[in-house]
Structures are given as C-alpha cells and as structure tokens.
N, C-alpha and C. Protein backbone atom coordinates (compact mmCIF):
# COMPACT_ATOMS: atom_id res chain seq x y z
N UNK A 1 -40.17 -20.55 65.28
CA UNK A 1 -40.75 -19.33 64.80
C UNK A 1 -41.95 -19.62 63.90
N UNK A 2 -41.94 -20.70 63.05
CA UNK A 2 -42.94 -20.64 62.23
C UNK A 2 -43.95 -21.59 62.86
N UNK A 3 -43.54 -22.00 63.54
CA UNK A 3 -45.32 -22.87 64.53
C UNK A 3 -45.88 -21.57 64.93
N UNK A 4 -44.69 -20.53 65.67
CA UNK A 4 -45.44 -19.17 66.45
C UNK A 4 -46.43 -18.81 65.46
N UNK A 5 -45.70 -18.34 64.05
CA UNK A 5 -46.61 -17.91 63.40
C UNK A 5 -48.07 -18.62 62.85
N UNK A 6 -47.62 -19.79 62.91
CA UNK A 6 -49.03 -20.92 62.10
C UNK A 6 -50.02 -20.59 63.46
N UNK A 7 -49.77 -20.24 64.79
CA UNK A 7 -50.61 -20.61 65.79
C UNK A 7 -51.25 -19.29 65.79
N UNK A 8 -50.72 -18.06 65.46
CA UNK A 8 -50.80 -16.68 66.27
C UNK A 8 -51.49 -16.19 64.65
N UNK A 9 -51.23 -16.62 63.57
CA UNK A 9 -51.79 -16.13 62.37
C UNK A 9 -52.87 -17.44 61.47
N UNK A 10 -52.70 -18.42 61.79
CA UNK A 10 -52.98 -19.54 61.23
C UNK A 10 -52.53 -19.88 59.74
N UNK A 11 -51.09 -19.61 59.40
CA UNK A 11 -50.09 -19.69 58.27
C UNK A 11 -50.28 -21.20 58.57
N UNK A 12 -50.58 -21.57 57.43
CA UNK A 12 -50.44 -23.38 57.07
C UNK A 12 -48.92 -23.83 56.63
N UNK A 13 -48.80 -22.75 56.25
CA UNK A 13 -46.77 -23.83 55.66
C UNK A 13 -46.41 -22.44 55.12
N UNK A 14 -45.40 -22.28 55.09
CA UNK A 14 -43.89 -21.67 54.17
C UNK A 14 -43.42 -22.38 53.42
N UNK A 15 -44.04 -22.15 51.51
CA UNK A 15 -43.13 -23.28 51.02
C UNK A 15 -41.75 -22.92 50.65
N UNK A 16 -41.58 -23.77 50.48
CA UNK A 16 -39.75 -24.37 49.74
C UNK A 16 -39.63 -23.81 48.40
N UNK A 17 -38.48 -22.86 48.34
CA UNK A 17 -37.81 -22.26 47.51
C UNK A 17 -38.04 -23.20 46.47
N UNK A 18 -37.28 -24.25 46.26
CA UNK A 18 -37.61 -25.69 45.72
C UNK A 18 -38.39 -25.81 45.02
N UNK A 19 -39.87 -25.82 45.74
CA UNK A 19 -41.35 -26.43 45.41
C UNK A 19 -41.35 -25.06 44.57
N UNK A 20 -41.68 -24.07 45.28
CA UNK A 20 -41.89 -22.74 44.29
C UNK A 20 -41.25 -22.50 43.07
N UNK A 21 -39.85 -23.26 42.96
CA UNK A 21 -39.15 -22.82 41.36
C UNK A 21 -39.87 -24.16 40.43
N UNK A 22 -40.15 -25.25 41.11
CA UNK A 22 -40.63 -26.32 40.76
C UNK A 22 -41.85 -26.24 39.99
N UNK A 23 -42.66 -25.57 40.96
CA UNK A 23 -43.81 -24.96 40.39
C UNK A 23 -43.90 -24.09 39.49
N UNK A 24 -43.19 -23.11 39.17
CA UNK A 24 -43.18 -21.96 37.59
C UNK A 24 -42.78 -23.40 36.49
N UNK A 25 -41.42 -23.76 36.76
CA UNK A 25 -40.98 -24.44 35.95
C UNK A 25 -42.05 -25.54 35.33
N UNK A 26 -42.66 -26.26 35.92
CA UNK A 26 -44.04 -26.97 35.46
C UNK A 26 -44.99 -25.82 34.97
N UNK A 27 -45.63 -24.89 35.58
CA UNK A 27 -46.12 -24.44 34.90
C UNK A 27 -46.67 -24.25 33.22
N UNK A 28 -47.60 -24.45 32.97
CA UNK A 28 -48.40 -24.50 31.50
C UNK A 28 -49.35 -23.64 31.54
N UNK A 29 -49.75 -23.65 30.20
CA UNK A 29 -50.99 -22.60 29.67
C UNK A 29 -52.26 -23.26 29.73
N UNK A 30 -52.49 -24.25 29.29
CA UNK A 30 -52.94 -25.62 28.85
C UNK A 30 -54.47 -24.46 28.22
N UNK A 31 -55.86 -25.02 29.00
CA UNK A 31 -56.98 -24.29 28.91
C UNK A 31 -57.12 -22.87 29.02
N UNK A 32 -55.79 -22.32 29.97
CA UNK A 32 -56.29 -21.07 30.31
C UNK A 32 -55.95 -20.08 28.97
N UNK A 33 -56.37 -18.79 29.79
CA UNK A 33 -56.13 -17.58 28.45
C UNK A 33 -54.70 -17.29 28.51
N UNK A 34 -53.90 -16.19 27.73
CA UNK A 34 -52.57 -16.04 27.74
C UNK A 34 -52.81 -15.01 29.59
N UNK A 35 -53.76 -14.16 29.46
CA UNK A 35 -53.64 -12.93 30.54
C UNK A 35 -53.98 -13.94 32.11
N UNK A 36 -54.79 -14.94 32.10
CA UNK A 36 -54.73 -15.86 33.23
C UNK A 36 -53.62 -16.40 33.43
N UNK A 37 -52.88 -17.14 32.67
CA UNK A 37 -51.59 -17.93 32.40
C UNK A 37 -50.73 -16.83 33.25
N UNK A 38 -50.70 -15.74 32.44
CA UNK A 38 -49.58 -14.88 32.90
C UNK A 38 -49.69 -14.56 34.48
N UNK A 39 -51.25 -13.99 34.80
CA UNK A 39 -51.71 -13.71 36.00
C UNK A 39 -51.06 -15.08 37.32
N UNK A 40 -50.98 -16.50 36.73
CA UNK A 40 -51.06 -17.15 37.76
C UNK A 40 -49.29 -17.16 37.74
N UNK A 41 -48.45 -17.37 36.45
CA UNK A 41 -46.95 -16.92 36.77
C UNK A 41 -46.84 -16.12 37.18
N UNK A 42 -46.96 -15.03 37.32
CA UNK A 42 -46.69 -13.96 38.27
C UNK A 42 -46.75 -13.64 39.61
N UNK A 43 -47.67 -14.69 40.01
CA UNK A 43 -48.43 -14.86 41.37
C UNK A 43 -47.22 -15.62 41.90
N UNK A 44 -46.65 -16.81 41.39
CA UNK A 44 -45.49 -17.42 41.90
C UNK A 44 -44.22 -16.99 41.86
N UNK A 45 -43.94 -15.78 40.69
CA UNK A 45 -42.76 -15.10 40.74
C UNK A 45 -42.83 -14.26 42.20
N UNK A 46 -43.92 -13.70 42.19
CA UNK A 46 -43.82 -12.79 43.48
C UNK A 46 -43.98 -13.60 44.70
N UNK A 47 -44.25 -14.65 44.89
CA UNK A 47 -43.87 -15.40 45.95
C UNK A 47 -42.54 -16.02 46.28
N UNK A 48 -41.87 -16.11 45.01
CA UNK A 48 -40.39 -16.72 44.92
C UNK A 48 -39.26 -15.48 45.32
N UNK A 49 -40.05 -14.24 45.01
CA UNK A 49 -39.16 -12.71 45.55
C UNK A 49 -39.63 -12.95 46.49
N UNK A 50 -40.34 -12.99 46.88
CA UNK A 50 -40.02 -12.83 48.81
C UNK A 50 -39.48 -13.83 49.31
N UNK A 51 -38.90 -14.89 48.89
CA UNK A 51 -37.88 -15.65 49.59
C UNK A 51 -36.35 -15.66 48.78
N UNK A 52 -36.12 -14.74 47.90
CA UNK A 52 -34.51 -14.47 47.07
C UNK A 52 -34.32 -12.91 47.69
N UNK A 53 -33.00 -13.34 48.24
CA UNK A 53 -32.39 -12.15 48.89
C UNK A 53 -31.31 -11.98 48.01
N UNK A 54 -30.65 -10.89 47.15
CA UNK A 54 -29.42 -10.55 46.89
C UNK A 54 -28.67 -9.97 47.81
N UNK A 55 -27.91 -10.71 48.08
CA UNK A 55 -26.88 -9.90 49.32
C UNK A 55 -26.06 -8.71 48.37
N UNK A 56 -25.35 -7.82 49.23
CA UNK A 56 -24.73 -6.78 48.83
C UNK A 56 -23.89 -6.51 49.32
N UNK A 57 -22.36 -6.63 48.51
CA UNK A 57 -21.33 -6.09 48.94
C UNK A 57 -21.30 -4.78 50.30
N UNK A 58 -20.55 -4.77 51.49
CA UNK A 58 -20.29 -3.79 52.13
C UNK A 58 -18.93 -3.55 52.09
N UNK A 59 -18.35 -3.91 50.73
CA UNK A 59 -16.73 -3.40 50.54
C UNK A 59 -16.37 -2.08 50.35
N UNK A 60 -15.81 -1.28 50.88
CA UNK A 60 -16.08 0.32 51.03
C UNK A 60 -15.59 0.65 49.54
N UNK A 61 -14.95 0.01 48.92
CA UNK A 61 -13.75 0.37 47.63
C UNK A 61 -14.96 0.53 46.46
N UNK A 62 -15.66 -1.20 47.01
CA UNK A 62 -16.52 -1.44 45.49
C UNK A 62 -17.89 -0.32 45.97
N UNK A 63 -18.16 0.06 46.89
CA UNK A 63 -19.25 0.87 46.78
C UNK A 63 -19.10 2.04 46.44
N UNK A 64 -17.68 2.68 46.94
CA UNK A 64 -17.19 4.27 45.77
C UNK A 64 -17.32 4.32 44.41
N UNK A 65 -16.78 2.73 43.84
CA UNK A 65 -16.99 2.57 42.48
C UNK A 65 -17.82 2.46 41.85
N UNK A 66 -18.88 2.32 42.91
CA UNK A 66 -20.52 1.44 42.27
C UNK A 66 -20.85 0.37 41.48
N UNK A 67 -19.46 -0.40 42.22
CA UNK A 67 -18.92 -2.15 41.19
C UNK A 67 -20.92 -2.30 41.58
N UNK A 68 -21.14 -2.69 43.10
CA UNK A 68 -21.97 -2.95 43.61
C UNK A 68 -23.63 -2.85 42.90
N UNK A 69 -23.53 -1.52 42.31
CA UNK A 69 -24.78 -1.32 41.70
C UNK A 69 -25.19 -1.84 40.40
N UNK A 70 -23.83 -1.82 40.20
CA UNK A 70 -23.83 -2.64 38.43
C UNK A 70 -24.13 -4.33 38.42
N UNK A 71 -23.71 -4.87 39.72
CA UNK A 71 -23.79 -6.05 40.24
C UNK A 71 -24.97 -6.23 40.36
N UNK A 72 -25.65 -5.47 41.37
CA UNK A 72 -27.08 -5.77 41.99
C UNK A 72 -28.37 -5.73 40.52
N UNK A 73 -28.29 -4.59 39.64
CA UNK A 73 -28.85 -4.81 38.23
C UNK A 73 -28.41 -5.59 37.57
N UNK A 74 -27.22 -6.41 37.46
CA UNK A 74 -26.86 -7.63 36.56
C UNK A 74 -27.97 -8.25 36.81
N UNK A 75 -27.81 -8.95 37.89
CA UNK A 75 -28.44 -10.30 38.38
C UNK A 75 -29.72 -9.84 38.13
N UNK A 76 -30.51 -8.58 38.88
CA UNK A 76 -31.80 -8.71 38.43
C UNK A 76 -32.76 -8.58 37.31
N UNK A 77 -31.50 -8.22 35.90
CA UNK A 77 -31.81 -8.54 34.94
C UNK A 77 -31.61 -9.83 34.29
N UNK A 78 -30.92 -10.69 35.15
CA UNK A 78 -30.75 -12.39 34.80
C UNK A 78 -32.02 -12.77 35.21
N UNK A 79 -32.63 -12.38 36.45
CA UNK A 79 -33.98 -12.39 36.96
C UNK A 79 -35.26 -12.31 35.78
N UNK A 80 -35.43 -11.20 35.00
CA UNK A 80 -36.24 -10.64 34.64
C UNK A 80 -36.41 -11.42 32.79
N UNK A 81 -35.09 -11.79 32.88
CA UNK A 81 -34.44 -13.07 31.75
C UNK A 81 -35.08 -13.95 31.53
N UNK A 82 -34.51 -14.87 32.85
CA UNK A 82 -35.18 -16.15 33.11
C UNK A 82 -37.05 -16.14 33.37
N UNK A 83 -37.58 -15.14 33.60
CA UNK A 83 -39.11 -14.83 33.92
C UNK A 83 -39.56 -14.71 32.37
N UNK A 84 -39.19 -14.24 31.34
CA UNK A 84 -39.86 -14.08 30.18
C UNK A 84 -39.36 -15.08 29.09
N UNK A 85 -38.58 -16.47 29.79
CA UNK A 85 -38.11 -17.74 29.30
C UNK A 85 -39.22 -18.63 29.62
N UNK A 86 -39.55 -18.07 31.10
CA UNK A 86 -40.15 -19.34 31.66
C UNK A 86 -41.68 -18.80 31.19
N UNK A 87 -42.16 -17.80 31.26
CA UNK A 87 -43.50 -17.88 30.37
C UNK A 87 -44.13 -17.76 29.06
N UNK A 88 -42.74 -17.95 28.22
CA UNK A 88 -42.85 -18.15 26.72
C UNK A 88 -42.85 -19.81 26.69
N UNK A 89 -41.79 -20.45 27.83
CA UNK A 89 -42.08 -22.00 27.46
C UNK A 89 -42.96 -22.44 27.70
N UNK A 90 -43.79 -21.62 28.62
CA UNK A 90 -45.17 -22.29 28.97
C UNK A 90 -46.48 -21.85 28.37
N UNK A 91 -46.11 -21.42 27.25
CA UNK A 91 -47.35 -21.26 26.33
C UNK A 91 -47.32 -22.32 25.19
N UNK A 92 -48.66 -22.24 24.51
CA UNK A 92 -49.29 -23.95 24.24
C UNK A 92 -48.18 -23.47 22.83
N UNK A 93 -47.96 -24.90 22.41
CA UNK A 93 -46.74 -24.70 21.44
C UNK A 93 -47.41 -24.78 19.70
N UNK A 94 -48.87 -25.04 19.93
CA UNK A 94 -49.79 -25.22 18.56
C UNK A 94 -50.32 -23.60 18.17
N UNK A 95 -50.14 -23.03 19.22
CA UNK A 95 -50.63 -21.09 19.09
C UNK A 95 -49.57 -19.96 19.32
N UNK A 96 -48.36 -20.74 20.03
CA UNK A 96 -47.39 -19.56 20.41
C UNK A 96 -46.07 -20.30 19.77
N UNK A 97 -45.59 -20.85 18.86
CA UNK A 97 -44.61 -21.37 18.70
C UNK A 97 -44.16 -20.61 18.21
N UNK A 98 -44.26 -19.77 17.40
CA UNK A 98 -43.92 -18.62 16.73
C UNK A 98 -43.09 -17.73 17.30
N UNK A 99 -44.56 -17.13 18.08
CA UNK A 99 -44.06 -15.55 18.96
C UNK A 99 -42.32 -16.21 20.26
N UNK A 100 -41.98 -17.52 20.57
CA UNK A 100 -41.28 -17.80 21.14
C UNK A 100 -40.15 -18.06 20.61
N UNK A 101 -40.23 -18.25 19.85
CA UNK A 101 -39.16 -18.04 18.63
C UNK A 101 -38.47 -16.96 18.26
C-alpha cells in the first residue's frame, strides 16, 4: 500500500511512531523564539495524532454508563499532560527555569 501511495502521490516515507515521539522528546528551543519553538512542537504533535488511535469500548453495558466517555477524556487529557511537559522541558533552562517550575 505504501509504495502505491509513494508512486501515485510521490509520499517519500511514513515515519515511525518511534522516530516521531523521538523527535518531540529531543526537541529544544535552543536559538529559536518561544512562538517558533512552540510552532515546530506542534507540527510534530499533530503528526503523532494522526498515527494514535484510541480504540473504544463497544461493550453495550459500559456505553449506557458512559464508563466509555469518561475513558476516552481520561487518556486525552494524559495526552494534553504529557504535551505541556514536553514543551516546558524544552525551553532553554537560563530563561524559562522558572515559569517550569
């Protein structure tokens, strides 16, 4: 499927879940501004959502209860967690040590 697509669209690669968490996680501020910094994390968060699927209960019991919905907002507030961890650690630690704190 994905040669189809590299040939029929000229897609160079699909990266790896992997490489992509790899990549935020390295991620730094270093030269740039805080609103670039942020601009280019974000660019990789939204590439890392389009390859994280939350599956969803089809248990008829837990969906009357709406176990399911409380579930599906857990996690994507563990999501939204870990996103404002990972771009506080990656600000320069001589200008933002503070505000991360």
């Amino acid at each position: 499927m994905w040669e189809d697509l590299q040939k029929q669209y000229g897609v160079a690669s699909v990266p790896n879940i992997n490489q992509l968490k790899a990549s935020i996680f390295e991620c730094r501020q270093g030269g740039m501004s805080v609103v670039k910094f942020y601009s280019k994390v974000r660019g990789l968060w939204s590439k890392l959502d389009n390859h994280v699927h939350i599956l969803q209960c089809t248990y008829a019991r837990c969906i009357r209860k709406g176990c399911e919905r409380n579930l599906v907002s857990r996690i994507v507030e563990m999501f939204e967690a870990d996103k404002s961890y990972q771009f506080l650690l990656g600000l320069n630690d001589d200008l933002y040590s503070q505000v991360r704190s």
